[in-house]
PDB file of N, CA and C in Angstrom:
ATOM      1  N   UNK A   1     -78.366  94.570  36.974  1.00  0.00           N
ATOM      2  CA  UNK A   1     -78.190  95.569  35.948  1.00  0.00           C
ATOM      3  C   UNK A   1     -78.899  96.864  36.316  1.00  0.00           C
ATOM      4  N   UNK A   2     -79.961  96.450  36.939  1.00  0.00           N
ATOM      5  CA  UNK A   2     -80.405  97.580  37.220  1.00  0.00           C
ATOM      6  C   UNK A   2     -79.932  98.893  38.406  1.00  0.00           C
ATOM      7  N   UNK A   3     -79.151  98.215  38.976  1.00  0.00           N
ATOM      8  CA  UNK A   3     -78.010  99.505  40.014  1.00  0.00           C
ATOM      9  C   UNK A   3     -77.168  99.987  39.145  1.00  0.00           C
ATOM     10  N   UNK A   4     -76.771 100.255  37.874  1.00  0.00           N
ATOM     11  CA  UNK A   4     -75.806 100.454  37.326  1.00  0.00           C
ATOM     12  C   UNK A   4     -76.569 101.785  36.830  1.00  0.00           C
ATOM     13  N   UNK A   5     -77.844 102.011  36.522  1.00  0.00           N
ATOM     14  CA  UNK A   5     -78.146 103.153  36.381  1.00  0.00           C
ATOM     15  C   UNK A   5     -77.956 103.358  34.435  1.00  0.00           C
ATOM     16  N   UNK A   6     -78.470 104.035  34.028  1.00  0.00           N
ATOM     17  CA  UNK A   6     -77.684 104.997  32.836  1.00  0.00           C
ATOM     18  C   UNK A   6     -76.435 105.476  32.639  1.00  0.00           C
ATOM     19  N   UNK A   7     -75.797 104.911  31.447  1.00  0.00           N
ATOM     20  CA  UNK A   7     -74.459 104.757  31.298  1.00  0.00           C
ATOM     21  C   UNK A   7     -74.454 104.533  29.736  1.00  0.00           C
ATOM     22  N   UNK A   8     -73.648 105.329  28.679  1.00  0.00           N
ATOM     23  CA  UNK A   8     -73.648 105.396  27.472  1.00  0.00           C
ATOM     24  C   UNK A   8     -72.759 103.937  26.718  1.00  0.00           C
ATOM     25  N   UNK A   9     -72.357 103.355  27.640  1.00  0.00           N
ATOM     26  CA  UNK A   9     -71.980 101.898  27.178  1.00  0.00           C
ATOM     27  C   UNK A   9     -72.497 100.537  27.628  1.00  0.00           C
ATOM     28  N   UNK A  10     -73.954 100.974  27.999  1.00  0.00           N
ATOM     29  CA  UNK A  10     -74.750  99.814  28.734  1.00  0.00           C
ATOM     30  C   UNK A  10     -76.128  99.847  28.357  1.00  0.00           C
ATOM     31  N   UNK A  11     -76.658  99.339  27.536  1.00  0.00           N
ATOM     32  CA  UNK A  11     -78.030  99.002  27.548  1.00  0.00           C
ATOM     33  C   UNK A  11     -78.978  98.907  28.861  1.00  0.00           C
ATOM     34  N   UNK A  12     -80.039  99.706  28.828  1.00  0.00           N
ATOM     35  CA  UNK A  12     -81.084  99.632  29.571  1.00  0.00           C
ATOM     36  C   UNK A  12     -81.629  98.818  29.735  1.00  0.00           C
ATOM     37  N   UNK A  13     -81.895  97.862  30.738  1.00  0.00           N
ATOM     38  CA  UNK A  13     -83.106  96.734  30.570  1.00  0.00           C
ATOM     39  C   UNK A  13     -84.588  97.392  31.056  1.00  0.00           C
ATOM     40  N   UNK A  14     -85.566  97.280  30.568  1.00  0.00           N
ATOM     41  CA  UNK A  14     -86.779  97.782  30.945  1.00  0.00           C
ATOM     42  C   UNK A  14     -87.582  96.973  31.352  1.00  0.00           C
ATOM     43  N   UNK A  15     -87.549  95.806  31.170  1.00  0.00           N
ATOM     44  CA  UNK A  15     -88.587  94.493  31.939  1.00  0.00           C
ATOM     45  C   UNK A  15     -87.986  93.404  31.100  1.00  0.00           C
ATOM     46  N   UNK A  16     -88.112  92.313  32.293  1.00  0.00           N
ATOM     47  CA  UNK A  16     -88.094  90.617  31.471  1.00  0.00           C
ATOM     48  C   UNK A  16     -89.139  89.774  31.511  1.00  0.00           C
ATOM     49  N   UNK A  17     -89.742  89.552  30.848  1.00  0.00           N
ATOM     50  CA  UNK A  17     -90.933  88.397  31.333  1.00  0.00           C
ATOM     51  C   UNK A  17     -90.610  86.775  30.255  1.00  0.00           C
ATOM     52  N   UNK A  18     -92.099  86.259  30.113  1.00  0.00           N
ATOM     53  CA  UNK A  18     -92.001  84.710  29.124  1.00  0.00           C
ATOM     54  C   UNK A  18     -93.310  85.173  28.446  1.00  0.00           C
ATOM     55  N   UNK A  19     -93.083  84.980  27.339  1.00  0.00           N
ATOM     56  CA  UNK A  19     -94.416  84.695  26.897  1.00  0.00           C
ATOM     57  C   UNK A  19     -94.480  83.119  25.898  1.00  0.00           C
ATOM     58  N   UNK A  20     -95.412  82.291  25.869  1.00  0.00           N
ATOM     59  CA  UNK A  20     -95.248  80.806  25.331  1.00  0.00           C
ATOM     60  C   UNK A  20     -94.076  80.407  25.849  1.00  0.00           C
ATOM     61  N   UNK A  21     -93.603  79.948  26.583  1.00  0.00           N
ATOM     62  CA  UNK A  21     -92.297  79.698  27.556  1.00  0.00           C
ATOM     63  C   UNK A  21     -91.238  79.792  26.962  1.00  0.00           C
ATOM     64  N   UNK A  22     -91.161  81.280  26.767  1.00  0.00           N
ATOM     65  CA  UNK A  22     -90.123  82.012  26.182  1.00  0.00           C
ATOM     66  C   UNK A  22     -89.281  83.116  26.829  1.00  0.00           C
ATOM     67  N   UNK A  23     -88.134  83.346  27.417  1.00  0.00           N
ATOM     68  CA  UNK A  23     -88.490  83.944  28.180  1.00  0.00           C
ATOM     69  C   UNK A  23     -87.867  85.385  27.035  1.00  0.00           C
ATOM     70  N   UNK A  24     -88.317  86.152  27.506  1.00  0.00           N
ATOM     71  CA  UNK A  24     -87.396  87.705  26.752  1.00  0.00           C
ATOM     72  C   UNK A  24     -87.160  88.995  27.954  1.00  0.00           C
ATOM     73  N   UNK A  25     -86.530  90.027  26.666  1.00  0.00           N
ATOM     74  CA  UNK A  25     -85.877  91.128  27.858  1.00  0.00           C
ATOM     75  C   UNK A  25     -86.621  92.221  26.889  1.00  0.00           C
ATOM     76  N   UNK A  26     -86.704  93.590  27.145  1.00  0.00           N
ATOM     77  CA  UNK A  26     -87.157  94.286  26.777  1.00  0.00           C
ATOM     78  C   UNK A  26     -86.031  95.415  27.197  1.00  0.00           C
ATOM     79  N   UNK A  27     -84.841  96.221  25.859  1.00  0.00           N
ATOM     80  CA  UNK A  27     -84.160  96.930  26.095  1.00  0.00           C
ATOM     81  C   UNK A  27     -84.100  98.301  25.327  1.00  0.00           C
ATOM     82  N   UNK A  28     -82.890  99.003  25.396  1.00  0.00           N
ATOM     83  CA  UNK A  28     -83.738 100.062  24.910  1.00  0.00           C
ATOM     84  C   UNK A  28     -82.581  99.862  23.469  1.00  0.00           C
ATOM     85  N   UNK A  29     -82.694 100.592  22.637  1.00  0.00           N
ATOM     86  CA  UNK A  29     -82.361 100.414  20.828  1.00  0.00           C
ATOM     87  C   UNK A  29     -80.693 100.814  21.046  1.00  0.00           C
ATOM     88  N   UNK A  30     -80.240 100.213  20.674  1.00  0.00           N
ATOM     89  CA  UNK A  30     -78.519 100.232  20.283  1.00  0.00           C
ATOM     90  C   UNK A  30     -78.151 100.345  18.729  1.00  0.00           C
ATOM     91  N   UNK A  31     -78.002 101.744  19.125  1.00  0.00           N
ATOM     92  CA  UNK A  31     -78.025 102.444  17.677  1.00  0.00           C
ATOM     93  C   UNK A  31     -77.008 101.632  16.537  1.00  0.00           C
ATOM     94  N   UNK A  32     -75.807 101.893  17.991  1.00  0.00           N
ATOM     95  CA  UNK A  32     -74.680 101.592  17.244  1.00  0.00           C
ATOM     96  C   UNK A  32     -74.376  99.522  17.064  1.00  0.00           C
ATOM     97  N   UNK A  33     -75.399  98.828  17.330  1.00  0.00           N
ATOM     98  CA  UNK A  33     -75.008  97.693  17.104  1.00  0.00           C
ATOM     99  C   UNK A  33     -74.610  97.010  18.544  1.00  0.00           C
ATOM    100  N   UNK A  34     -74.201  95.712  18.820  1.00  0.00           N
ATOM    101  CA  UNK A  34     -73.955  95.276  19.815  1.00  0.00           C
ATOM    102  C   UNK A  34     -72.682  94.830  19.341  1.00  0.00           C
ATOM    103  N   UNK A  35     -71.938  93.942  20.456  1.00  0.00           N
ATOM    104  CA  UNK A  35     -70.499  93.599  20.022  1.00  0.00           C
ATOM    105  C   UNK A  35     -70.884  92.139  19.607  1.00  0.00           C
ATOM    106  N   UNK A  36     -71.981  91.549  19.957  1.00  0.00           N
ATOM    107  CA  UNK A  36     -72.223  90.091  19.407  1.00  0.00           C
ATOM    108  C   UNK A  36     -72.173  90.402  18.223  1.00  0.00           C
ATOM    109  N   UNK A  37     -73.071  91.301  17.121  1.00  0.00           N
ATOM    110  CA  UNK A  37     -73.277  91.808  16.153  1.00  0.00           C
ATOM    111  C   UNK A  37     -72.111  91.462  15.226  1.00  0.00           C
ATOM    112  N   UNK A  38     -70.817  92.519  16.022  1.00  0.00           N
ATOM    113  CA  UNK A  38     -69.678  92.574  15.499  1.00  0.00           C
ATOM    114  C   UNK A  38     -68.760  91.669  15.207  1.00  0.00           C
ATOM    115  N   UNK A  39     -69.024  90.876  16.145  1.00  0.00           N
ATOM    116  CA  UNK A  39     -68.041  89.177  16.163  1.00  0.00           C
ATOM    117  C   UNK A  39     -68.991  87.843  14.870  1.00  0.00           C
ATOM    118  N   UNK A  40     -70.186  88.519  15.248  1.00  0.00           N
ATOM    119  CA  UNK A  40     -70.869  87.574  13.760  1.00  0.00           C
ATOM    120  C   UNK A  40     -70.065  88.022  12.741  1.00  0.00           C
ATOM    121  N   UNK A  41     -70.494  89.457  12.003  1.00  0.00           N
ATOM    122  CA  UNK A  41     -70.076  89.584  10.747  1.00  0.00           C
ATOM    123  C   UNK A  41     -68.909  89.750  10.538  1.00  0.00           C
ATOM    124  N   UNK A  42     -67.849  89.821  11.439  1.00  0.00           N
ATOM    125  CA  UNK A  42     -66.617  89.774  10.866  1.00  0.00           C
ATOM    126  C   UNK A  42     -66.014  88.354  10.326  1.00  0.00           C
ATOM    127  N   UNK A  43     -65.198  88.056   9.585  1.00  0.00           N
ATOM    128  CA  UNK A  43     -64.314  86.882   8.590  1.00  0.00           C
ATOM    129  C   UNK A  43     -64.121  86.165   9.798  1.00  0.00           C
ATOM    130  N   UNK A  44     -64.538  84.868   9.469  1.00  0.00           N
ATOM    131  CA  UNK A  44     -64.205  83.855  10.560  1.00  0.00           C
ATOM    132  C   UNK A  44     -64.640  83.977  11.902  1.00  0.00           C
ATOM    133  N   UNK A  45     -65.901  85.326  12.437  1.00  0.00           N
ATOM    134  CA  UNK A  45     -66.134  85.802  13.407  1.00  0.00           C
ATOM    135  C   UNK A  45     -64.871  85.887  14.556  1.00  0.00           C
ATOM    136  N   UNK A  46     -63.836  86.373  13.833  1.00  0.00           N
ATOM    137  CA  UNK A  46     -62.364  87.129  14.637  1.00  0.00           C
ATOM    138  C   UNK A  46     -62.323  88.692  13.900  1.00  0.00           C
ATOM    139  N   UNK A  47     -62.494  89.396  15.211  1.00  0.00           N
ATOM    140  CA  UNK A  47     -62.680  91.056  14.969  1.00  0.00           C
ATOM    141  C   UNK A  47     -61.018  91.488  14.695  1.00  0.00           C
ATOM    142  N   UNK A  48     -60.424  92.686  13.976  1.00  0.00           N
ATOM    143  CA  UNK A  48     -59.252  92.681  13.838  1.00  0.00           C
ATOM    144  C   UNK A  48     -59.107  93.269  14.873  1.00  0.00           C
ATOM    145  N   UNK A  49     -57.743  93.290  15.286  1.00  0.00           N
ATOM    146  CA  UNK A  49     -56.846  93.669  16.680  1.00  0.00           C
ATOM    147  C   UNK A  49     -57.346  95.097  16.543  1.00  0.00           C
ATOM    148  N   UNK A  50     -57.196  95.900  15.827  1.00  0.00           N
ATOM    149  CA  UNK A  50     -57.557  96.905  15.955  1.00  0.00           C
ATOM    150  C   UNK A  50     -58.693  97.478  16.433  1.00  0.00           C
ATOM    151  N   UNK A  51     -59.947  97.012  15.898  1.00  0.00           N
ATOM    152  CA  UNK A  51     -60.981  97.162  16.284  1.00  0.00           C
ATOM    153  C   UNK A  51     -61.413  97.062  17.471  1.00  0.00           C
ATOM    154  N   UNK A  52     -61.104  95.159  17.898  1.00  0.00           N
ATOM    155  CA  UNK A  52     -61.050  95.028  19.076  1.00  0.00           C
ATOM    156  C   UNK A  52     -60.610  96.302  20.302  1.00  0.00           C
ATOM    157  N   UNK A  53     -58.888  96.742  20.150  1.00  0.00           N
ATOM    158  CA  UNK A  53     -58.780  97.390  20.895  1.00  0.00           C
ATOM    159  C   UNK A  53     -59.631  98.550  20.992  1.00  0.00           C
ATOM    160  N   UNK A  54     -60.112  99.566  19.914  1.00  0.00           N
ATOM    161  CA  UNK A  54     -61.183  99.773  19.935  1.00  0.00           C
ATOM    162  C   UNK A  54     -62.445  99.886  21.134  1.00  0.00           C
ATOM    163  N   UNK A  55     -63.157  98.849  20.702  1.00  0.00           N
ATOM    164  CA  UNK A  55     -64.111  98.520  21.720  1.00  0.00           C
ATOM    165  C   UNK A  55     -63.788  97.911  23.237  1.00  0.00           C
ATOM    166  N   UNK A  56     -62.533  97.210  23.516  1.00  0.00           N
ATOM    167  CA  UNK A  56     -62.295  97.232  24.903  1.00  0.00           C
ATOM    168  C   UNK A  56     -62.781  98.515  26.049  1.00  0.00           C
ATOM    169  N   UNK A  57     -61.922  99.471  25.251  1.00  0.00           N
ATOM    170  CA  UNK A  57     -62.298 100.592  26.620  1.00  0.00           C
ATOM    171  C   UNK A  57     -63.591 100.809  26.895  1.00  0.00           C
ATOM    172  N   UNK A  58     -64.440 101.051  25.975  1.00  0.00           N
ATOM    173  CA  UNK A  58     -65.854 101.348  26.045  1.00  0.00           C
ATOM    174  C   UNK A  58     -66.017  99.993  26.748  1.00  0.00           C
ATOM    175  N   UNK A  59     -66.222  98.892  26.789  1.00  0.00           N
ATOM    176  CA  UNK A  59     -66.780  97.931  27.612  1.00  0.00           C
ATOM    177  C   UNK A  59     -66.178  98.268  29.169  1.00  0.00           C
ATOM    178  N   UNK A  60     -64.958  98.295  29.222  1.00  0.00           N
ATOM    179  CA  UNK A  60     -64.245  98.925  30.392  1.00  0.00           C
ATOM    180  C   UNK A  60     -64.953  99.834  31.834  1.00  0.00           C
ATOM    181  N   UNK A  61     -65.274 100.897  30.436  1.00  0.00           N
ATOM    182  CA  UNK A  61     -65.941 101.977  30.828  1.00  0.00           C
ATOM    183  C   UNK A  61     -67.329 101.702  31.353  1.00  0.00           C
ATOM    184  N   UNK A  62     -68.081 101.073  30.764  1.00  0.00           N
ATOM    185  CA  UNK A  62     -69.166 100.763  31.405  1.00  0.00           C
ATOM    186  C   UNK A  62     -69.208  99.437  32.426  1.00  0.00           C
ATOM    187  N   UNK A  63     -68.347  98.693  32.730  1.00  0.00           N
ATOM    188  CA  UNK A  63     -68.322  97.468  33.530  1.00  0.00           C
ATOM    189  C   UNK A  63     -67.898  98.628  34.904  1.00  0.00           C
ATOM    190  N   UNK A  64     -66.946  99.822  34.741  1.00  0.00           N
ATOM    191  CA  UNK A  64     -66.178 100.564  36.066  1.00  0.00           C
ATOM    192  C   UNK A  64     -67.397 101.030  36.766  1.00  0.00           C
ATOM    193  N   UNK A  65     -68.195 101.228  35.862  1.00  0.00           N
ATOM    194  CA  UNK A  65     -69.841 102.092  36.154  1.00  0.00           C
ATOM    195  C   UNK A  65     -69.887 101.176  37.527  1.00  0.00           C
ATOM    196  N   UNK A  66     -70.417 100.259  37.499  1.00  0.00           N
ATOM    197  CA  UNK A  66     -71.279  98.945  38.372  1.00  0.00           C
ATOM    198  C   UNK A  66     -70.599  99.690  39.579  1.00  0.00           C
TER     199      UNK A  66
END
């Protein structure tokens, strides 16, 4: 993740460590929510087609980054 650089559809990772054998990530704030986020609260966790299409490109867009 970290060759991918800064990119407005990719979260920053800033360090991973464990603490109590845990392990975690340390990223930077996603204003707008994540797409896990989005698939929880929607009905039956199925996003409508619309939406979905939606958010495809932006994932797109930042996977072309790499």
């Amino acid at each position: 993740m970290g060759r991918l650089g800064s990119h407005s559809h990719i979260a920053s990772v800033f360090d991973l460590g464990q603490e109590q054998d845990q392990p975690n990530m340390v990223n930077e704030l996603m204003g707008g929510g994540d797409v896990e986020g989005v698939i929880e609260e929607a009905t039956d966790h199925r996003v409508p087609l619309e939406q979905a299409i939606g958010i495809a490109p932006e994932t797109c867009q930042g996977l072309e980054s790499g």
